[in-house]
Protein backbone atom coordinates (compact mmCIF):
# COMPACT_ATOMS: atom_id res chain seq x y z
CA UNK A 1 -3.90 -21.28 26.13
CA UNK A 2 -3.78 -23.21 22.89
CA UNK A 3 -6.47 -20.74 22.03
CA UNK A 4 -4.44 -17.67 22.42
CA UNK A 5 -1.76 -18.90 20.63
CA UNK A 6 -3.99 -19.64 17.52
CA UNK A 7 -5.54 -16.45 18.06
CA UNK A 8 -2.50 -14.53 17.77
CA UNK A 9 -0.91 -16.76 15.02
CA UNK A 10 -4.00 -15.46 12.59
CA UNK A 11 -3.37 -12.09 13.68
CA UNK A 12 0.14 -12.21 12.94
CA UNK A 13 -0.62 -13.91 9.85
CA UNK A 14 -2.81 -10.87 8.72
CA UNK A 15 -0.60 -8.16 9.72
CA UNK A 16 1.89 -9.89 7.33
CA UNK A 17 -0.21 -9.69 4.62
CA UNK A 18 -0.88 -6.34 4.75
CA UNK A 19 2.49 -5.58 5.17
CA UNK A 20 3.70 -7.75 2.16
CA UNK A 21 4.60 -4.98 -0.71
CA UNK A 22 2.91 -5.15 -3.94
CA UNK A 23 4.95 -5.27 -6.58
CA UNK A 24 3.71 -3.63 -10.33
CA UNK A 25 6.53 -4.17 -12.88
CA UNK A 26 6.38 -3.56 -16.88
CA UNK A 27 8.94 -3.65 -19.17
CA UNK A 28 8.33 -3.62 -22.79
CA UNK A 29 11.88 -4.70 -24.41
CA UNK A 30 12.11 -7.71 -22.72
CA UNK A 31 8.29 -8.52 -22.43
CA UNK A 32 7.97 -8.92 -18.66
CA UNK A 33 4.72 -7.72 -17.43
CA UNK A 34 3.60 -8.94 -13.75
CA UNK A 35 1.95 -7.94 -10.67
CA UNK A 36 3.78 -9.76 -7.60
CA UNK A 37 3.18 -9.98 -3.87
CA UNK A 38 6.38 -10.60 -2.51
CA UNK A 39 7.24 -13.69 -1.33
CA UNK A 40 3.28 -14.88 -1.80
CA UNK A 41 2.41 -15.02 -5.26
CA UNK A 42 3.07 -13.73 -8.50
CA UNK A 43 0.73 -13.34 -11.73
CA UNK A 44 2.49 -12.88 -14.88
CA UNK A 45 1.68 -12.07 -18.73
CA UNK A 46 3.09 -14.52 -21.46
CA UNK A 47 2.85 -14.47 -25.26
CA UNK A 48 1.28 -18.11 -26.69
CA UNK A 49 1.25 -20.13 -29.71
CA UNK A 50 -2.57 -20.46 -29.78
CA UNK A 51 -3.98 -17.85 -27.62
CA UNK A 52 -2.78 -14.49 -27.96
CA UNK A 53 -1.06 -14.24 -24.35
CA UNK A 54 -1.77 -16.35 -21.15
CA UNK A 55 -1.82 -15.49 -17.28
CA UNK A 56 0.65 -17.46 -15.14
CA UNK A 57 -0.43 -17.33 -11.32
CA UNK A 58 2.53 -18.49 -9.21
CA UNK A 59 1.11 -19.42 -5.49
CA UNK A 60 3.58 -20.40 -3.10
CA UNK A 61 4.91 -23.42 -5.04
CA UNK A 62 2.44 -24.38 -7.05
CA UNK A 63 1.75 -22.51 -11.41
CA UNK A 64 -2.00 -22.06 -12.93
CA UNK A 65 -2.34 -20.97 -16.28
CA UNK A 66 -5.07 -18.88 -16.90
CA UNK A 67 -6.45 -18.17 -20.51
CA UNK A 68 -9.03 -14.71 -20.30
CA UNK A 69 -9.42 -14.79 -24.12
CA UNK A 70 -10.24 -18.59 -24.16
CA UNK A 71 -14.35 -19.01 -25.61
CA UNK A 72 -16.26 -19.97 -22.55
CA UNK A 73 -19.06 -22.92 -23.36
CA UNK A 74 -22.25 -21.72 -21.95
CA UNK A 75 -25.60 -23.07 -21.90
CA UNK A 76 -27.90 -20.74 -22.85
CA UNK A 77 -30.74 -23.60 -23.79
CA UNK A 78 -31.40 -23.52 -19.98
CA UNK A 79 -31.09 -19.66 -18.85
CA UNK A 80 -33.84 -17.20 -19.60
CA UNK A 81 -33.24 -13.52 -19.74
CA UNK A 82 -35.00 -11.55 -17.03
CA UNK A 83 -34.66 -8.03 -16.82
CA UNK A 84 -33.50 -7.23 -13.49
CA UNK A 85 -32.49 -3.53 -12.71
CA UNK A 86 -28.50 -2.96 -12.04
CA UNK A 87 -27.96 -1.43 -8.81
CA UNK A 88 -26.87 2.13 -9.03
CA UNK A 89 -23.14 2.85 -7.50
CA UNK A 90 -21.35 5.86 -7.31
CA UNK A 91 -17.72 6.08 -7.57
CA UNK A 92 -16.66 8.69 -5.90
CA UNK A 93 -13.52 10.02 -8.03
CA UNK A 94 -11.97 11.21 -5.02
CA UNK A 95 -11.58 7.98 -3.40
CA UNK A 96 -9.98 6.60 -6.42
CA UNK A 97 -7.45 9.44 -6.35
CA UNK A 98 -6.59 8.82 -3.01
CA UNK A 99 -6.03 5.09 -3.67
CA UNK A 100 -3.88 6.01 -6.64
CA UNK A 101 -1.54 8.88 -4.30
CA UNK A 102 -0.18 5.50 -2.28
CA UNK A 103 1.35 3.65 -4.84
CA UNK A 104 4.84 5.22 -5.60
CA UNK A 105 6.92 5.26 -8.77
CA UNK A 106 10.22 3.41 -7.65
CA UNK A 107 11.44 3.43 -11.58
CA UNK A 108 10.33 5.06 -14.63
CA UNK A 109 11.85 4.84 -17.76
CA UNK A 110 10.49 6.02 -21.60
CA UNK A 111 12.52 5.85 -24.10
CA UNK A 112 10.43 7.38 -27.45
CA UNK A 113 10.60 7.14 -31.45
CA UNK A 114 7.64 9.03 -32.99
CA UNK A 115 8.64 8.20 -36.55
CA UNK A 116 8.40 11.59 -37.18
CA UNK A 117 11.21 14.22 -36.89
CA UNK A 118 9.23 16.99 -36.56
CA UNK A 119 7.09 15.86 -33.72
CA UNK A 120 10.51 14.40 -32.24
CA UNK A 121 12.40 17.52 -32.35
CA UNK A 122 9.16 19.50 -30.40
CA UNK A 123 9.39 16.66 -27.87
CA UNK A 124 13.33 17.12 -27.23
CA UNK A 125 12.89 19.91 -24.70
CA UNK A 126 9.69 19.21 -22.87
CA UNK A 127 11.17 15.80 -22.50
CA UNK A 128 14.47 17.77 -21.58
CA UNK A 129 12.60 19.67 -18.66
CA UNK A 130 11.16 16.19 -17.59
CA UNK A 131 14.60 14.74 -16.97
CA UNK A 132 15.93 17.67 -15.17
CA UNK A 133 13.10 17.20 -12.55
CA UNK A 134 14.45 13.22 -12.54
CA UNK A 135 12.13 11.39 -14.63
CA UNK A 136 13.68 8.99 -17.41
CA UNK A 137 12.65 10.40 -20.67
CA UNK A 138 14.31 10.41 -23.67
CA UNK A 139 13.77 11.03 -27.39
CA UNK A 140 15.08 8.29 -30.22
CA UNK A 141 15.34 8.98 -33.74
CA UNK A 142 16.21 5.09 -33.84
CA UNK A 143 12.86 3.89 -34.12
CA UNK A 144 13.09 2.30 -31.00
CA UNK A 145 10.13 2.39 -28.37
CA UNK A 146 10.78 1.00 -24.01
CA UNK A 147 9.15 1.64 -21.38
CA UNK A 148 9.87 0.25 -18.01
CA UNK A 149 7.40 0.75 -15.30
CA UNK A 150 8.13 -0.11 -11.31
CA UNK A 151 5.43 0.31 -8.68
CA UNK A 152 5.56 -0.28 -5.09
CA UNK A 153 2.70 -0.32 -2.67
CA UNK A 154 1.71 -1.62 0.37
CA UNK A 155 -2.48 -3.33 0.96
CA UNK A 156 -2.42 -1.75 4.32
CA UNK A 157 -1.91 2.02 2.37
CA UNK A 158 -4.55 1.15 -0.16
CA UNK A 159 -6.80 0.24 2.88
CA UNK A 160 -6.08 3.37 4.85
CA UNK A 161 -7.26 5.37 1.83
CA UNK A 162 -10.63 3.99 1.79
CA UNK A 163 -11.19 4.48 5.42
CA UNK A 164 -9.27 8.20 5.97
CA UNK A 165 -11.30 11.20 4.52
């Protein structure tokens, strides 16, 4: 009994997880880029005194700081280069399409300054046609540049791409 109740505790446990929404969000004014799994964890970009940016990983409770520009030490006194062939994969392009087709644009927002008036004032009605088919672009002769960026998907759609033809 005490088996069965485990059993379907995992099993709950991963149909939550592949129901948990993934969560894509940039936004250039105020510097907030992160990818976030609702509720789970959360792994954000930061700016940094000494490194050019960082990588915050939020799990549950509990921050890591991660720092991808950071020189590794490496031995290389002990490690000999053998030539090994790489293994040959094909990406198939269309399975990478697919996979990009589930994740949906919740909010999109551009807000452009070229620097040049010319280019600007060609942009003004292609950008014009773009809003009346409800995307969020607009043309600045400000000088100032946004972009806000909201994606929502879900692991089990991702998986179901993979295995659906």
């Amino acid at each position: 009994m005490i088996l069965y109740v485990c059993l379907l505790l995992i099993l709950a446990f991963i149909v939550a997880l592949l129901l948990i929404p993934i969560t894509i969000f940039i936004d250039t004014t105020s510097n907030q880029y992160y990818i976030k799994l609702q509720g789970l964890a959360k792994a954000n970009l930061e700016q940094h005194k000494q490194e050019i940016f960082r990588i915050r990983l939020k799990i549950l409770i509990f921050n890591f700081y991660l720092y991808p520009l950071k020189a590794q030490a490496k031995n290389k006194l002990n490690k000999k280069k053998r030539y090994s062939p790489k293994p040959k994969r094909k990406f198939l392009i269309k399975k990478i399409l697919r996979m990009t087709k589930t994740f949906r644009v919740t909010h999109f927002l551009i807000n452009i300054d070229t620097d040049n008036y010319i280019l600007n004032a060609k942009l003004y009605p292609l950008f014009g046609l773009l809003n009346y088919n409800g995307c969020n672009c607009h043309i600045n002769f400000q000088g100032q540049n946004q972009l806000i960026l909201l994606v929502k998907n879900r692991p089990i759609n991702i998986i179901k791409s993979f295995i659906n033809f």
